[in-house]
C-alpha atoms as a PDB file:
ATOM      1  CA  UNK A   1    -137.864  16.095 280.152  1.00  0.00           C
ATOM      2  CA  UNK A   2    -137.578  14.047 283.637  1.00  0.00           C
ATOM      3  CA  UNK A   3    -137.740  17.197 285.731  1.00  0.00           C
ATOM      4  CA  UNK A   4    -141.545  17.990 284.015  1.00  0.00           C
ATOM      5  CA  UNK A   5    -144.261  17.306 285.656  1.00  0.00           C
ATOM      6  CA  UNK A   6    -147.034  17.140 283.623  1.00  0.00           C
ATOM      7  CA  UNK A   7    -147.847  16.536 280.026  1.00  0.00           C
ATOM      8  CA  UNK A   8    -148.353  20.223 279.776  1.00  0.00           C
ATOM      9  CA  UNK A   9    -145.069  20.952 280.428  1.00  0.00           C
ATOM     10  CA  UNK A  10    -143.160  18.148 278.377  1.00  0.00           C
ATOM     11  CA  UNK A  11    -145.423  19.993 275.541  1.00  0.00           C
ATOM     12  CA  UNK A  12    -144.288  23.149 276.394  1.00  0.00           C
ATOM     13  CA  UNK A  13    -140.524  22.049 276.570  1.00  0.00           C
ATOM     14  CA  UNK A  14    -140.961  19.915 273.479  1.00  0.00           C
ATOM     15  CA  UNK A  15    -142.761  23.110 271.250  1.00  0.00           C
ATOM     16  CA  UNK A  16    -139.688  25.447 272.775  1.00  0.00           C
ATOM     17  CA  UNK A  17    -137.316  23.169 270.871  1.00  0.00           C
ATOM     18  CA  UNK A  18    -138.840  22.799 268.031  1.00  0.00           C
ATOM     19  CA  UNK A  19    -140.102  26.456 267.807  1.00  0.00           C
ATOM     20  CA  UNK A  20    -136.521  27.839 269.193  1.00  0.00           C
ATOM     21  CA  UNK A  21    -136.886  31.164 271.350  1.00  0.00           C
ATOM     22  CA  UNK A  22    -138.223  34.362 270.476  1.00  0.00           C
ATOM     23  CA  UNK A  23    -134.135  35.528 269.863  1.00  0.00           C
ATOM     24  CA  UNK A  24    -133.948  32.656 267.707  1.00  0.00           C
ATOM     25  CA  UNK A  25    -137.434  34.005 265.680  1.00  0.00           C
ATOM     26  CA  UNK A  26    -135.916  37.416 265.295  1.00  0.00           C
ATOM     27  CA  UNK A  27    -132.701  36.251 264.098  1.00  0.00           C
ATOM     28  CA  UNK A  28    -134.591  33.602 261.117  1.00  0.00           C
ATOM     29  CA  UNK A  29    -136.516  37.102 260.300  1.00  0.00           C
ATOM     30  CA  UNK A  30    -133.530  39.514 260.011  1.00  0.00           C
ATOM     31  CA  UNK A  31    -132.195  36.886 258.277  1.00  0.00           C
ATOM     32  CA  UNK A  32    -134.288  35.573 255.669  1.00  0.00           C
ATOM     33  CA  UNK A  33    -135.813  39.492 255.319  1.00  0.00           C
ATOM     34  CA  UNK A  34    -131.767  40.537 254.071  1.00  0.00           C
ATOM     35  CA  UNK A  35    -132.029  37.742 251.915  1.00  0.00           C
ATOM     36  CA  UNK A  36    -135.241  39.229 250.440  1.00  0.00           C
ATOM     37  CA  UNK A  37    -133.879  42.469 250.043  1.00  0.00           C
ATOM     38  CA  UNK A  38    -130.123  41.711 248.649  1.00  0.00           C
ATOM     39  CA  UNK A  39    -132.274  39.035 246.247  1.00  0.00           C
ATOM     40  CA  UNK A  40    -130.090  39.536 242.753  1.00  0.00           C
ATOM     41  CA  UNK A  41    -129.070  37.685 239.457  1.00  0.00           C
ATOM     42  CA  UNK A  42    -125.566  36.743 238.611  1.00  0.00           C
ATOM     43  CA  UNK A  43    -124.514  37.825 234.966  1.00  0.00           C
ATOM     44  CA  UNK A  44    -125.721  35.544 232.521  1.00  0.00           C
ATOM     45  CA  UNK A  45    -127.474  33.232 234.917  1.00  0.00           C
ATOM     46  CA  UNK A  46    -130.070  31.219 233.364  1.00  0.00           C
ATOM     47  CA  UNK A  47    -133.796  32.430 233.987  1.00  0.00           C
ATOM     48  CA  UNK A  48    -134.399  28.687 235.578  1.00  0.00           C
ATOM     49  CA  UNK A  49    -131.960  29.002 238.105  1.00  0.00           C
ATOM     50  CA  UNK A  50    -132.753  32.862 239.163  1.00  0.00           C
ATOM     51  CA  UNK A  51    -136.548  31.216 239.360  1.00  0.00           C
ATOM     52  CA  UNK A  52    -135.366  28.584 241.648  1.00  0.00           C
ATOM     53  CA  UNK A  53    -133.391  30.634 244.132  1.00  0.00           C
ATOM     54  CA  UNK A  54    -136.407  32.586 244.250  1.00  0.00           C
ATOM     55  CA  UNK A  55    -138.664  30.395 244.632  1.00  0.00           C
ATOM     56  CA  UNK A  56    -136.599  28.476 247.636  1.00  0.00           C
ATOM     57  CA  UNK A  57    -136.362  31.809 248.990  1.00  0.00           C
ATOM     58  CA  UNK A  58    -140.201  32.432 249.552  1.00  0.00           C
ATOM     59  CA  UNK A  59    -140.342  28.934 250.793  1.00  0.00           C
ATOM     60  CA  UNK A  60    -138.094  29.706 253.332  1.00  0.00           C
ATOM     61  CA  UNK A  61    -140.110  32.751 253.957  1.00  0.00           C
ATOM     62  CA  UNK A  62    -143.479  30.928 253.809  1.00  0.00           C
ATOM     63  CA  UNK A  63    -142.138  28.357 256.464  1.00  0.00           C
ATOM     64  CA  UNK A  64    -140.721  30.613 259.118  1.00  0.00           C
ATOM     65  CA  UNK A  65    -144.237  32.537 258.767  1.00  0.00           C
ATOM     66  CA  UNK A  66    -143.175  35.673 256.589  1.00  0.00           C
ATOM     67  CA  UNK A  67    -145.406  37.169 253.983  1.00  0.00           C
ATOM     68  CA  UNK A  68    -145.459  40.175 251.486  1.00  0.00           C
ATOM     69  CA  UNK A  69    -147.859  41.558 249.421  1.00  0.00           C
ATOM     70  CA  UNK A  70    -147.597  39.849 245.936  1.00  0.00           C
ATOM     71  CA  UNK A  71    -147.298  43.186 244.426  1.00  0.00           C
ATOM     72  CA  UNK A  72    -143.607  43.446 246.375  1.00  0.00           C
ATOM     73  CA  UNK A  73    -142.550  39.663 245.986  1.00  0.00           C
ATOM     74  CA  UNK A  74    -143.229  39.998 241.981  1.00  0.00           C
ATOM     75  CA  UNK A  75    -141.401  43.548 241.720  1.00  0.00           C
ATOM     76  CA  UNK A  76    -138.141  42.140 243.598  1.00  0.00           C
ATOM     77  CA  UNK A  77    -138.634  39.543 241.483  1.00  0.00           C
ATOM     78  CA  UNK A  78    -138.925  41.267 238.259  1.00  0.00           C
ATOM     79  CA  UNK A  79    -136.351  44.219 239.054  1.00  0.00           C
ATOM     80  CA  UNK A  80    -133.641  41.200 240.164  1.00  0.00           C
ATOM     81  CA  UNK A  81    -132.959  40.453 236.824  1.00  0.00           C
ATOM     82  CA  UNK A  82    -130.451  41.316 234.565  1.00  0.00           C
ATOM     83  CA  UNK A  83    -130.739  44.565 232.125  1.00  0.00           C
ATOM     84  CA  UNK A  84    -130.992  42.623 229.398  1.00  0.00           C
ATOM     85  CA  UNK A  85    -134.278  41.318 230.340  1.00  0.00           C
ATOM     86  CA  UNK A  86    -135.623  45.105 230.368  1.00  0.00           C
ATOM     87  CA  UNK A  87    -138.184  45.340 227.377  1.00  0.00           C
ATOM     88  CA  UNK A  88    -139.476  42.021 228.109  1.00  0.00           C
ATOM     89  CA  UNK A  89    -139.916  43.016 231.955  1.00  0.00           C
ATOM     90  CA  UNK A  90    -141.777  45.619 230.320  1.00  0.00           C
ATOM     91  CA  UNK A  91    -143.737  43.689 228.912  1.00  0.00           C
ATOM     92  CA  UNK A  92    -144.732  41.844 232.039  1.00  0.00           C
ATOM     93  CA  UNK A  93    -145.864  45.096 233.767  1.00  0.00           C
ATOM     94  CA  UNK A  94    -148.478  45.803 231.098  1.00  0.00           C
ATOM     95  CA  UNK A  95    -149.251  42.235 230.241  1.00  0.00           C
ATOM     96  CA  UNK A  96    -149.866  40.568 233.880  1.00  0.00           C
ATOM     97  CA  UNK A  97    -151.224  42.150 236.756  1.00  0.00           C
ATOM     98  CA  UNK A  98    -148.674  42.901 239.654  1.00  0.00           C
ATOM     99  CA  UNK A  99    -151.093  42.629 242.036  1.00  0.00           C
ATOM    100  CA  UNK A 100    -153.184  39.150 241.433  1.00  0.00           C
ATOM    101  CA  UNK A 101    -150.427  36.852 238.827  1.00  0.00           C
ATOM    102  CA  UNK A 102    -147.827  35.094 241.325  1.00  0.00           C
ATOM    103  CA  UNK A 103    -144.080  35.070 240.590  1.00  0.00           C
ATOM    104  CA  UNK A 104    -144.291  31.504 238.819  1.00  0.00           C
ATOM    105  CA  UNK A 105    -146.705  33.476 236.012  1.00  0.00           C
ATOM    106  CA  UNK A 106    -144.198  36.061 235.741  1.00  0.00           C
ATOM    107  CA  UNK A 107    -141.288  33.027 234.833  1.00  0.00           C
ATOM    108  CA  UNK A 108    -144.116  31.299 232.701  1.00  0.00           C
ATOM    109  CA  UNK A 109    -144.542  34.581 230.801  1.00  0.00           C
ATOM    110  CA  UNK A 110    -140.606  35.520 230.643  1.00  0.00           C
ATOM    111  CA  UNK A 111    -139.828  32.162 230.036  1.00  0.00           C
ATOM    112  CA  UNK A 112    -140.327  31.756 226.368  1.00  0.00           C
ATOM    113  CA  UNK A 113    -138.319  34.929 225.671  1.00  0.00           C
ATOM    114  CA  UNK A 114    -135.267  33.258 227.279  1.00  0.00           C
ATOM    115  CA  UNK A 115    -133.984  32.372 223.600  1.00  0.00           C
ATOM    116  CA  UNK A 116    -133.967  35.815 222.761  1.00  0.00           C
ATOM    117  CA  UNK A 117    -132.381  37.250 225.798  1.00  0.00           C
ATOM    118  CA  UNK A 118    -129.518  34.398 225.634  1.00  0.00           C
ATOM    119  CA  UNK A 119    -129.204  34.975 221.367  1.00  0.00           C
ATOM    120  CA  UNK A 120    -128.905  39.124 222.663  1.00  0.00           C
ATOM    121  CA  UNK A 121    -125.933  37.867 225.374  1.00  0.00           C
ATOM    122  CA  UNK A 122    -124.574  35.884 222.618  1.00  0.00           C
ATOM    123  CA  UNK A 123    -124.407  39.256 219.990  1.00  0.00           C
ATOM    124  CA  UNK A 124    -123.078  41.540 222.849  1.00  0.00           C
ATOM    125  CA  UNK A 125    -120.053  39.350 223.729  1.00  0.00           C
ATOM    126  CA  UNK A 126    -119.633  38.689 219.843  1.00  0.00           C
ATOM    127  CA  UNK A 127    -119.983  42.804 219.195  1.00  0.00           C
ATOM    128  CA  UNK A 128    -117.955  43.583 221.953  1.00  0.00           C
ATOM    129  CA  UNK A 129    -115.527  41.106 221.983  1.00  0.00           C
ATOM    130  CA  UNK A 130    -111.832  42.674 220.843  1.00  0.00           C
ATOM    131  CA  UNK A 131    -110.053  40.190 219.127  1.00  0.00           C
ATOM    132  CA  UNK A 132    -106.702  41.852 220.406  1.00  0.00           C
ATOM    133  CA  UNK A 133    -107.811  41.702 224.353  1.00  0.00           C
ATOM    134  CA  UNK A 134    -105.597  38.725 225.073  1.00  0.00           C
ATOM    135  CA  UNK A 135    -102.486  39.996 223.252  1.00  0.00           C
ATOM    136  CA  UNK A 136    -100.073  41.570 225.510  1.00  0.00           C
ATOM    137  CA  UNK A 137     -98.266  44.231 224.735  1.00  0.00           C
ATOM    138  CA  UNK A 138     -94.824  43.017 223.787  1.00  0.00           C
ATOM    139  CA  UNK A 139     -92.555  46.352 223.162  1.00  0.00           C
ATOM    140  CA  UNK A 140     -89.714  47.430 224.490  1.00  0.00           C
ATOM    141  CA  UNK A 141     -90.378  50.573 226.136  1.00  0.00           C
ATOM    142  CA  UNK A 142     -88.404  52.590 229.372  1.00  0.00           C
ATOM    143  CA  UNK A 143     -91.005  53.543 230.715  1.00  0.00           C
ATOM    144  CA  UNK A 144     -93.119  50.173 231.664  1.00  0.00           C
ATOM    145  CA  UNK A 145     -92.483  46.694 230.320  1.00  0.00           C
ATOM    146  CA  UNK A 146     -95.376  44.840 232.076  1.00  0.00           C
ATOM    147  CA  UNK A 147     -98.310  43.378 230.138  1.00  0.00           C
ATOM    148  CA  UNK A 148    -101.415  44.929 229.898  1.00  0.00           C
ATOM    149  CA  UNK A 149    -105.126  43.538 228.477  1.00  0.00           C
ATOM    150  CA  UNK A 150    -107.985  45.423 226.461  1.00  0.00           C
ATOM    151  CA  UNK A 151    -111.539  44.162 227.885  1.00  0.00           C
ATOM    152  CA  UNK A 152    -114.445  45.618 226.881  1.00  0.00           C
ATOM    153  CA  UNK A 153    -117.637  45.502 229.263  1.00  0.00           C
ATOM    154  CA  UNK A 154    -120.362  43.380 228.066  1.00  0.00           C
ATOM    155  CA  UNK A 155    -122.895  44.282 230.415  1.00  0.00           C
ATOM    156  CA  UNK A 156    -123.691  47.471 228.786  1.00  0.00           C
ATOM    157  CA  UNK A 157    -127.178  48.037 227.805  1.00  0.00           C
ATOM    158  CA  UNK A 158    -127.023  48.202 224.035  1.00  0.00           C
ATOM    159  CA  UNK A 159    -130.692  50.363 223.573  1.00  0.00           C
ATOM    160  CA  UNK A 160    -130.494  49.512 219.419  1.00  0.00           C
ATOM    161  CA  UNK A 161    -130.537  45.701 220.272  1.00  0.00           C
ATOM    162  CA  UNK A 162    -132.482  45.851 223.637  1.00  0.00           C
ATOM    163  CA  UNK A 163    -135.491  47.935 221.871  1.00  0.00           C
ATOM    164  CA  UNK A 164    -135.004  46.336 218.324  1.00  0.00           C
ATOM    165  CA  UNK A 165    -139.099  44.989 217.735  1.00  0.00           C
ATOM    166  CA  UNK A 166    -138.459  42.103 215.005  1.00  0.00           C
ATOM    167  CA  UNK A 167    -137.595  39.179 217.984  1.00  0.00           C
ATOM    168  CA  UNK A 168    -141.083  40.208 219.812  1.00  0.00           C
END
């Protein structure tokens, strides 16, 4: 700052730090724009916390100056989530308008099926769940004498539960 001359160029200096370069611009947009796009839910994670990862993700957006249509920040938001959450995504699309409702009146809508969606986790692991998965296989045999586990994968859409009407 000693080597500027006038106030106009301590301001200049002083925005360039602040601001970073144009490099440094690009890179916070490539950045935060992957985020965006490689946006998903963890299995089982709670509809609060996917909200709040979202949410901090537009804000970093918002700050650095980023903006999509609404339309595209509600439909990463709604196809992010996990399969169980179909019908009542469904739902969304021909209850709320895409184009006008934010993403925090998408979660206020989806929110009060959350009970639901966790009591459908709940029956999945309970229906799939194979009560001899953590036995290992104990014979003597010639041909292999390691240990081996049964699992069962719960994240399979079961379409008889997901589309069941009586928990609308």
């Amino acid at each position: 700052m000693d080597a500027c001359t006038s106030a106009k160029d301590i301001w200049k200096r002083v925005e360039r730090l602040m601001r970073g370069t144009i490099q440094n611009k690009v890179d916070r947009e490539t950045h935060f724009t992957n985020e965006f796009d490689q946006f998903v839910t963890e299995p089982g994670e709670a509809l609060i916390s996917v909200y709040n990862r979202f949410a901090q993700l537009m804000n970093d957006l918002e700050r650095n100056d980023m903006h999509f249509p609404i339309v595209t920040i509600n439909t990463k938001f709604l196809n992010s989530l996990q399969p169980e959450w179909l019908k009542y995504v469904t739902q969304v699309r021909l209850a709320k308008s895409l184009k006008v409702d934010t993403f925090d009146d998408l979660f206020d809508y989806l929110y009060q099926f959350e009970k639901l969606v966790n009591t459908s986790r709940a029956n999945k692991l309970e229906k799939y769940h194979d009560p001899l998965a953590l036995i290992a296989h104990t014979g003597s045999s010639s041909r292999n004498t390691s240990s081996y586990y049964v699992t069962h994968p719960a994240s399979v859409v079961d379409y008889d539960d997901e589309y069941q009407q009586d928990d609308i």
